[in-house]
PDB file of N, CA and C in Angstrom:
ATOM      1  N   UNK A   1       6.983   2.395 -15.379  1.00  0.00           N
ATOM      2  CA  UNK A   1       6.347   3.600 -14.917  1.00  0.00           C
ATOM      3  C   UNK A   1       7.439   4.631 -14.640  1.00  0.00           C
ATOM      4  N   UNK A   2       7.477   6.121 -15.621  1.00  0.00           N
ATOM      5  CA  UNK A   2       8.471   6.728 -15.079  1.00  0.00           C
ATOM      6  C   UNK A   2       7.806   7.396 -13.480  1.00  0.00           C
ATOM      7  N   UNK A   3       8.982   8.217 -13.815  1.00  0.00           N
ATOM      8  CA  UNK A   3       8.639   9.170 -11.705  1.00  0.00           C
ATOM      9  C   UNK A   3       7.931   9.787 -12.323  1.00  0.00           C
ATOM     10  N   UNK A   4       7.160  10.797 -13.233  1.00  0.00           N
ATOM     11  CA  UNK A   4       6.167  11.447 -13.261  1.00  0.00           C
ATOM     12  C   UNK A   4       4.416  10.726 -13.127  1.00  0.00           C
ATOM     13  N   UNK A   5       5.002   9.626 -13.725  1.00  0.00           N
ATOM     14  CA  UNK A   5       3.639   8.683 -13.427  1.00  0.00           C
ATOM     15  C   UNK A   5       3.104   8.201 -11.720  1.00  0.00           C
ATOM     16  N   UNK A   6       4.951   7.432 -11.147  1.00  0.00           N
ATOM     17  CA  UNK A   6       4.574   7.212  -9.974  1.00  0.00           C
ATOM     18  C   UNK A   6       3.812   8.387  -8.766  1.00  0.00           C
ATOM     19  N   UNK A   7       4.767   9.629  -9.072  1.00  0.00           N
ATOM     20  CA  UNK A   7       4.410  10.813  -8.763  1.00  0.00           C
ATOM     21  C   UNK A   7       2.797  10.886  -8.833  1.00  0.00           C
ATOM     22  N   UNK A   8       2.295  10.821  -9.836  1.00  0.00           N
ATOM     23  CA  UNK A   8       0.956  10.955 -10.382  1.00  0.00           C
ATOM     24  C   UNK A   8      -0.236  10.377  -9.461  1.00  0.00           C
ATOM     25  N   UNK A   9       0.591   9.146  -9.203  1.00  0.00           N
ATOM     26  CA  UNK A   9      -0.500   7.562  -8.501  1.00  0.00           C
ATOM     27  C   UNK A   9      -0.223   7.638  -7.449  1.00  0.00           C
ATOM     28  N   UNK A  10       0.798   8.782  -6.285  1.00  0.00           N
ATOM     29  CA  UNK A  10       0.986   8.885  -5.016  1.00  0.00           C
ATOM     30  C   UNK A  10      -0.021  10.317  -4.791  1.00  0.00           C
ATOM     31  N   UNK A  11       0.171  10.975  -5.568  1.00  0.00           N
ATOM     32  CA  UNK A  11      -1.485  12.136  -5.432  1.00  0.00           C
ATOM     33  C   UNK A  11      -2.767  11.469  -5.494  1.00  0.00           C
ATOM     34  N   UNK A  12      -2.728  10.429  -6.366  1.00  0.00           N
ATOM     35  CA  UNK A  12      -4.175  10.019  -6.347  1.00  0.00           C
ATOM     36  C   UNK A  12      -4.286   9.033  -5.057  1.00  0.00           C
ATOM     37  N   UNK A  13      -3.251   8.296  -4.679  1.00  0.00           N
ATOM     38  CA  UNK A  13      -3.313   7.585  -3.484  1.00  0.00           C
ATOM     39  C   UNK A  13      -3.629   8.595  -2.380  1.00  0.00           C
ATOM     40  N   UNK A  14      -2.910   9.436  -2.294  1.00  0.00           N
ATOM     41  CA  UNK A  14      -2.932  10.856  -0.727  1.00  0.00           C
ATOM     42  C   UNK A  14      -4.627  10.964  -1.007  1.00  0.00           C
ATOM     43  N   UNK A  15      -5.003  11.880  -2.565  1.00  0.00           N
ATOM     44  CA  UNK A  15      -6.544  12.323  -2.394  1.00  0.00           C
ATOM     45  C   UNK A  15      -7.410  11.031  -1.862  1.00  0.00           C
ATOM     46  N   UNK A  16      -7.556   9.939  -2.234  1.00  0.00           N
ATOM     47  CA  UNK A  16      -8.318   8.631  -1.803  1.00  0.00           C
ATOM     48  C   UNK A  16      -8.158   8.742  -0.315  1.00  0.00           C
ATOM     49  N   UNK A  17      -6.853   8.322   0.481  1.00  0.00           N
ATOM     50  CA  UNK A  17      -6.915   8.510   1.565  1.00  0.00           C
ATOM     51  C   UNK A  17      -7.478   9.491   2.370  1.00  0.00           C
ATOM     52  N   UNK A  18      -7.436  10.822   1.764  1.00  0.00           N
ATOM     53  CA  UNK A  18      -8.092  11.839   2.344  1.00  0.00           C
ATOM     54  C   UNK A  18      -9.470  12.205   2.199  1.00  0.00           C
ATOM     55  N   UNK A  19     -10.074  11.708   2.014  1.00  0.00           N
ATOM     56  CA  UNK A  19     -11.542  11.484   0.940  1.00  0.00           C
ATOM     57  C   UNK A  19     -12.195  10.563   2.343  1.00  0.00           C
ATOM     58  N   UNK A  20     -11.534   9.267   2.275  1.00  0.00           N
ATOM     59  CA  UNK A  20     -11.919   8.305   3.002  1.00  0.00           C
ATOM     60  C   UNK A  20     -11.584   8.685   4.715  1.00  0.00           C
ATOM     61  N   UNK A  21     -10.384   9.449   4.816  1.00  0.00           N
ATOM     62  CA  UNK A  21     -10.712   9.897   6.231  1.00  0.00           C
ATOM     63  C   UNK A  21     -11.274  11.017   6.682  1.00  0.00           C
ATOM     64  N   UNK A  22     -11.951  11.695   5.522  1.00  0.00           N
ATOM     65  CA  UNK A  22     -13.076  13.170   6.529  1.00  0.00           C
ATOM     66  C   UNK A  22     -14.477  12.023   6.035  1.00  0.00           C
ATOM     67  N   UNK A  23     -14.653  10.927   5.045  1.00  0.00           N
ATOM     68  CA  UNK A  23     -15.817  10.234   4.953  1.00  0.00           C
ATOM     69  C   UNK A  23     -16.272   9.776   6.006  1.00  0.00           C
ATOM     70  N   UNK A  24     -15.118   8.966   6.534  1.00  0.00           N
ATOM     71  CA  UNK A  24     -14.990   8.046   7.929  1.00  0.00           C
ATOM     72  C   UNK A  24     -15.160   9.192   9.234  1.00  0.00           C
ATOM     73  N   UNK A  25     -14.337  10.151   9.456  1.00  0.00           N
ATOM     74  CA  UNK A  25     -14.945  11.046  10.158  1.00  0.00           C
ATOM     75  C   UNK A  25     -16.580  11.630  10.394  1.00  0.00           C
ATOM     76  N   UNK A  26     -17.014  11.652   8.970  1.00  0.00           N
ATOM     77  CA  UNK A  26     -18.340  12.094   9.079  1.00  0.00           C
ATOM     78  C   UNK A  26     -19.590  11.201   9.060  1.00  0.00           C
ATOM     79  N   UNK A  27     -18.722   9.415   9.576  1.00  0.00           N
ATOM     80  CA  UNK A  27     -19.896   8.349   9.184  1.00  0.00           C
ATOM     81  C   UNK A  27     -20.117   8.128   8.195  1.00  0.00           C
ATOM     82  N   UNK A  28     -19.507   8.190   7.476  1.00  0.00           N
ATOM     83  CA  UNK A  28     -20.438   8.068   6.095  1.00  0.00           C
ATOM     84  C   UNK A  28     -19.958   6.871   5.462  1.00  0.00           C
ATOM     85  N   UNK A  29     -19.192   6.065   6.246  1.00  0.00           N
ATOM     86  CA  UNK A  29     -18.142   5.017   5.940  1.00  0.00           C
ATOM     87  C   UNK A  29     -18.164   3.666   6.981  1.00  0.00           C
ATOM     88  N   UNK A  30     -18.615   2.718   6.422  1.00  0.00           N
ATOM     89  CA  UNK A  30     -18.206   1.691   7.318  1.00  0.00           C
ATOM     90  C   UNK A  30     -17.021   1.447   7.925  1.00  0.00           C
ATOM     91  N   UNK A  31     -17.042   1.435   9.373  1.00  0.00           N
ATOM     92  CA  UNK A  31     -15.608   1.229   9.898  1.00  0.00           C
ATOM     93  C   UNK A  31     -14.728   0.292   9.369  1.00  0.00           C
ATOM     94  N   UNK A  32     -15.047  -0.866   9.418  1.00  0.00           N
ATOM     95  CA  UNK A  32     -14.213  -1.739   9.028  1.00  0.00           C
ATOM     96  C   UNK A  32     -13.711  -2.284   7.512  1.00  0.00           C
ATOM     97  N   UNK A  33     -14.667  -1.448   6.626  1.00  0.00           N
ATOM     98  CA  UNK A  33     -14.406  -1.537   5.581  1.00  0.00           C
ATOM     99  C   UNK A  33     -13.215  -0.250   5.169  1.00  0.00           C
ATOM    100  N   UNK A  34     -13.683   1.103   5.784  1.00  0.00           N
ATOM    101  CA  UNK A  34     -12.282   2.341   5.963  1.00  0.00           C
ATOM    102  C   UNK A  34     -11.366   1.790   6.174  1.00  0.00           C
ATOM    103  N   UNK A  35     -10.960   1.057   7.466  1.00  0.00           N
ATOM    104  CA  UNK A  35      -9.383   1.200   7.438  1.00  0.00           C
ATOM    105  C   UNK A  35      -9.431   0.099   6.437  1.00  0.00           C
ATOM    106  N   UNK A  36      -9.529  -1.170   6.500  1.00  0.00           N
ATOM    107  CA  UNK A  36      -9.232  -1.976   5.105  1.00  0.00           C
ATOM    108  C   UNK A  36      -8.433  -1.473   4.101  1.00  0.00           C
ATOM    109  N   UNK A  37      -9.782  -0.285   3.483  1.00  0.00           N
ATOM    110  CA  UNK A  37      -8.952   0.420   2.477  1.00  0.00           C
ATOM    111  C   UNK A  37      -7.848   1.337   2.594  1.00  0.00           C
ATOM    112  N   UNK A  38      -7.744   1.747   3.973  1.00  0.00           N
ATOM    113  CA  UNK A  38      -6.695   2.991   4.150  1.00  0.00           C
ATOM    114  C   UNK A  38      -5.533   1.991   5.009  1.00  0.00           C
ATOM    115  N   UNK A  39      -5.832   0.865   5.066  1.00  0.00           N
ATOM    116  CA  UNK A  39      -4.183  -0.191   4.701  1.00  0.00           C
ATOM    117  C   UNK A  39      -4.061  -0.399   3.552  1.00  0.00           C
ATOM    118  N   UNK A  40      -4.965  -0.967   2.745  1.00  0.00           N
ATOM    119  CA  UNK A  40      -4.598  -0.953   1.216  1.00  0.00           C
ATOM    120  C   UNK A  40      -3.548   0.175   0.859  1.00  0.00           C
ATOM    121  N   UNK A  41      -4.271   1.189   0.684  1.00  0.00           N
ATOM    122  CA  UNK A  41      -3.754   2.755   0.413  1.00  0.00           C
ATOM    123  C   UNK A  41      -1.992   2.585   1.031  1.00  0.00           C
ATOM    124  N   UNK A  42      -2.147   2.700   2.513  1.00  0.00           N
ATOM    125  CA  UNK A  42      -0.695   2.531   2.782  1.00  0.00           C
ATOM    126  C   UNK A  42       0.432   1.528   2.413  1.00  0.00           C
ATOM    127  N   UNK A  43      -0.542   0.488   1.637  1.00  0.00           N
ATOM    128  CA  UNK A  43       0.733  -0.760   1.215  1.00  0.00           C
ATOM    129  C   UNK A  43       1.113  -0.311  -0.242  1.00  0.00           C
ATOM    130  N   UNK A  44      -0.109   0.617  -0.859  1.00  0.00           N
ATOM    131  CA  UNK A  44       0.848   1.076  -2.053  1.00  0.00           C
ATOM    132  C   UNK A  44       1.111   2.487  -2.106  1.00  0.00           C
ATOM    133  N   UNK A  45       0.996   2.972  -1.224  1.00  0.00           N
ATOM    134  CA  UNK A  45       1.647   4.150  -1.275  1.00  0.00           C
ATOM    135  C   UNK A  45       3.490   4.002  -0.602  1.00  0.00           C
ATOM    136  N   UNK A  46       3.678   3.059   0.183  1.00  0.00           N
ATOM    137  CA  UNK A  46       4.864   2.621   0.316  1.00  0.00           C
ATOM    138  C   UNK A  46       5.442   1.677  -0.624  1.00  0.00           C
ATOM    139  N   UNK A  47       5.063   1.037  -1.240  1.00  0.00           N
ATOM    140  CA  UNK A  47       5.628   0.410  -2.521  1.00  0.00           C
ATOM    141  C   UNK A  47       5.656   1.627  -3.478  1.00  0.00           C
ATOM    142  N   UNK A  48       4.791   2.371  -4.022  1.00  0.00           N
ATOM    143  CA  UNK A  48       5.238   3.723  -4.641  1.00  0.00           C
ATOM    144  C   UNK A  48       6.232   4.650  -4.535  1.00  0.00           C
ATOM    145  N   UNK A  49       6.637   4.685  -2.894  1.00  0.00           N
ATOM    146  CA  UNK A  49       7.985   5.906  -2.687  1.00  0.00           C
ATOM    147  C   UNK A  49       8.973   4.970  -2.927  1.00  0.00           C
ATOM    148  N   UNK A  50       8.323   3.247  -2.309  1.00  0.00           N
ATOM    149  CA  UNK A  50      10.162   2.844  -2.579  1.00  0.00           C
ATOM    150  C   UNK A  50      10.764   2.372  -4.187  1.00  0.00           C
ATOM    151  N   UNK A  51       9.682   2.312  -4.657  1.00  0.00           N
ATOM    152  CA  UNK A  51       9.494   2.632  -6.537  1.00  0.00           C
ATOM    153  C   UNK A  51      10.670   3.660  -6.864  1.00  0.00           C
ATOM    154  N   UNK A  52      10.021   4.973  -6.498  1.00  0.00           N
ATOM    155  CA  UNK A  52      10.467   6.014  -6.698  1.00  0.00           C
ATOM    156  C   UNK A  52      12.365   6.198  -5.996  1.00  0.00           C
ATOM    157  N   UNK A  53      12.284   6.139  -5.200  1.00  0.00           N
ATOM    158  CA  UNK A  53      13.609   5.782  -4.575  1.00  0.00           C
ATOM    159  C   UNK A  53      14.486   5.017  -5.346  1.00  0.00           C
ATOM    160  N   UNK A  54      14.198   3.226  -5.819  1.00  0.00           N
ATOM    161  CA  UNK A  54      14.581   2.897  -6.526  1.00  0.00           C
ATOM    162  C   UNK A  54      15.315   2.997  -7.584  1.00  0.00           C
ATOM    163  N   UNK A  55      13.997   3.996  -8.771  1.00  0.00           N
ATOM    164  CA  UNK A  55      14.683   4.810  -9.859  1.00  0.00           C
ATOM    165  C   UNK A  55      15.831   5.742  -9.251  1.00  0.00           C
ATOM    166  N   UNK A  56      15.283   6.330  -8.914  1.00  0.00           N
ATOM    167  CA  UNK A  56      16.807   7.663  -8.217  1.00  0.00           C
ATOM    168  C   UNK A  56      17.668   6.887  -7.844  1.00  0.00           C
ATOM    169  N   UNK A  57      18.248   6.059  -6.942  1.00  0.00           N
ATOM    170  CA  UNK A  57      19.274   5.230  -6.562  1.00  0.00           C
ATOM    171  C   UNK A  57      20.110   4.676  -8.217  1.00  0.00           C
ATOM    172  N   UNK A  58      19.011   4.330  -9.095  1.00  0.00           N
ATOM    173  CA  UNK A  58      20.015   3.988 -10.043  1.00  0.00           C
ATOM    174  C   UNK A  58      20.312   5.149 -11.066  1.00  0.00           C
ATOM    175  N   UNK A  59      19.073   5.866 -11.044  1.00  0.00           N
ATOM    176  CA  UNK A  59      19.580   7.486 -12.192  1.00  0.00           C
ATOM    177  C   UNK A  59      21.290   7.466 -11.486  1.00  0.00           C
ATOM    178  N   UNK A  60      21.305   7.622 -10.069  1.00  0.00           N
ATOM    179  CA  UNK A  60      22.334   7.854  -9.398  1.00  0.00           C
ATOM    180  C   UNK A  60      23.679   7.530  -9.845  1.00  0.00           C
ATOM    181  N   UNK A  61      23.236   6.041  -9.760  1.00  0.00           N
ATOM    182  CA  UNK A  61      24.390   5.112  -9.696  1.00  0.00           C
ATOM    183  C   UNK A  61      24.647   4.798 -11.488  1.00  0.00           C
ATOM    184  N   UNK A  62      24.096   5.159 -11.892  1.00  0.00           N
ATOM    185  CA  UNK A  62      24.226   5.377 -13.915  1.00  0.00           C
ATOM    186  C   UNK A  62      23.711   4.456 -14.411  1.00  0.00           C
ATOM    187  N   UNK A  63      22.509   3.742 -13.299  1.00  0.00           N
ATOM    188  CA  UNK A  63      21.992   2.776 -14.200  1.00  0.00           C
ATOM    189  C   UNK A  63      20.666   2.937 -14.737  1.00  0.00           C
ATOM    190  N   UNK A  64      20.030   2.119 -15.476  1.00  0.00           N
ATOM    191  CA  UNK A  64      18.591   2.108 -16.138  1.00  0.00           C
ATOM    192  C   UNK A  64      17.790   2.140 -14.800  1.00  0.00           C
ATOM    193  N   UNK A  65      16.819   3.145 -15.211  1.00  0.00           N
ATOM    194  CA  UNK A  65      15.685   3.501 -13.814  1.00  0.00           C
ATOM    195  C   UNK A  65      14.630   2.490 -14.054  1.00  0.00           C
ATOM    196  N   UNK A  66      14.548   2.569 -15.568  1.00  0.00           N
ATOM    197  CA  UNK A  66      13.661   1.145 -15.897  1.00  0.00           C
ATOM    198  C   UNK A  66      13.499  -0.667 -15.471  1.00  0.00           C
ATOM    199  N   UNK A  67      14.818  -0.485 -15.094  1.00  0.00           N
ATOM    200  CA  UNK A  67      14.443  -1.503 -14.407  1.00  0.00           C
ATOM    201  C   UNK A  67      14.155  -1.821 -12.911  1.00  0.00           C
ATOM    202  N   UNK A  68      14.006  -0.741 -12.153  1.00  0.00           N
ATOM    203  CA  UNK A  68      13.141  -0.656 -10.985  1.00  0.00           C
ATOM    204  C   UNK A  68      11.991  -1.710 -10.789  1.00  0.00           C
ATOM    205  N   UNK A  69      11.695  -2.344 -10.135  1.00  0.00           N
ATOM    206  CA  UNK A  69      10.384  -2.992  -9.959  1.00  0.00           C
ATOM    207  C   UNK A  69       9.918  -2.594  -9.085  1.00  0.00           C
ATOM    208  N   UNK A  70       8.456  -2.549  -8.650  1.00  0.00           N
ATOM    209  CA  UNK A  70       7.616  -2.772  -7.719  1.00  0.00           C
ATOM    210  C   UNK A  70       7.567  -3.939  -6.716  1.00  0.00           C
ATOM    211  N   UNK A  71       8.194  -3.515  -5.757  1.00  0.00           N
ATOM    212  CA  UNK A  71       8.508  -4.819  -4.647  1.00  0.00           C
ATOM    213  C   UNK A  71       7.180  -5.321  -3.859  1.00  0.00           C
ATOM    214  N   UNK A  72       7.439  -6.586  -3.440  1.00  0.00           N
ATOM    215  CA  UNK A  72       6.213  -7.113  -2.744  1.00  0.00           C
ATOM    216  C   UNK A  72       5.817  -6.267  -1.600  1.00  0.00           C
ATOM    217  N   UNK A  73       4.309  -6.007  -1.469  1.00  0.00           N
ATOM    218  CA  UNK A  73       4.058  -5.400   0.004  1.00  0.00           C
ATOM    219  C   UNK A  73       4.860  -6.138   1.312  1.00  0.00           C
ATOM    220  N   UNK A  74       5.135  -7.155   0.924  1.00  0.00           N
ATOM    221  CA  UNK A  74       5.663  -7.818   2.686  1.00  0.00           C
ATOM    222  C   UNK A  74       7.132  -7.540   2.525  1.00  0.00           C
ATOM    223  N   UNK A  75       7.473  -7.002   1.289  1.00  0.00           N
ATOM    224  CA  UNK A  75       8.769  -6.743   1.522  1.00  0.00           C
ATOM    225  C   UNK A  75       9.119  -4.713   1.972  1.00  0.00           C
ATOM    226  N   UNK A  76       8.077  -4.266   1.634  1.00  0.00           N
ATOM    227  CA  UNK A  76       8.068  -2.633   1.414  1.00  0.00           C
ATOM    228  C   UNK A  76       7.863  -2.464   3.060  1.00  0.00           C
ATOM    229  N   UNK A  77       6.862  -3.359   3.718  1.00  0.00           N
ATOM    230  CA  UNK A  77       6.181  -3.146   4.517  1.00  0.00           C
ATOM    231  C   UNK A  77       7.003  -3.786   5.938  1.00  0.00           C
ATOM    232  N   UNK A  78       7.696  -4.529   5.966  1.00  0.00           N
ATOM    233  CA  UNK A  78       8.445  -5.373   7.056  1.00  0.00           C
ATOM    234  C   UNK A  78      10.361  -5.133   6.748  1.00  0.00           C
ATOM    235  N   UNK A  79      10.561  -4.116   6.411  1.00  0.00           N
ATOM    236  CA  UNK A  79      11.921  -3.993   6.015  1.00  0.00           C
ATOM    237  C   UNK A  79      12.784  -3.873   7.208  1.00  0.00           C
ATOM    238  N   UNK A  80      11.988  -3.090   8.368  1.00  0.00           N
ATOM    239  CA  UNK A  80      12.561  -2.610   9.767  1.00  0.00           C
ATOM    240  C   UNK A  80      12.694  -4.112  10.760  1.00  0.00           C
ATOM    241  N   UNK A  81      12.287  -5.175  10.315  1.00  0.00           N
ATOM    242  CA  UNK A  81      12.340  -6.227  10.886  1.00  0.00           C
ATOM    243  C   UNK A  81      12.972  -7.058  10.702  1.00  0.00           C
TER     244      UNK A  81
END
């Protein structure tokens, strides 16, 4: 996935999230099924920036951006620990 793609799938992640929190605001949303999805949302929208990061660190460093992977959520998500 280049950065214009990831780029691409972090707008569509933001609009979803934002969709689902004026939905959830206005009831129109089961509680417990909202946040569900708006953790979902946040486990790949943080695997997406650190995607993105990734590539740049190696454009940087002169290496292939392609080989970036998509890291596990428990790793994107528990790094501060």
């Amino acid at each position: 996935m280049d950065e214009k793609a990831i780029l691409h799938r972090i707008s569509e992640f933001i609009e979803e999230e934002h969709a689902l929190r004026d939905a959830h605001e206005r009831a129109e949303t089961d509680g417990d099924e909202a946040r569900q999805r708006l953790r979902q949302l946040e486990v790949a929208l943080d695997q997406c920036w650190d995607l993105l990061r990734q590539r740049r660190a190696r454009i940087e460093a002169g290496q292939n951006p392609d080989e970036a992977r998509v890291r596990p959520a428990s790793q994107v998500e528990d790094y501060r620990q």
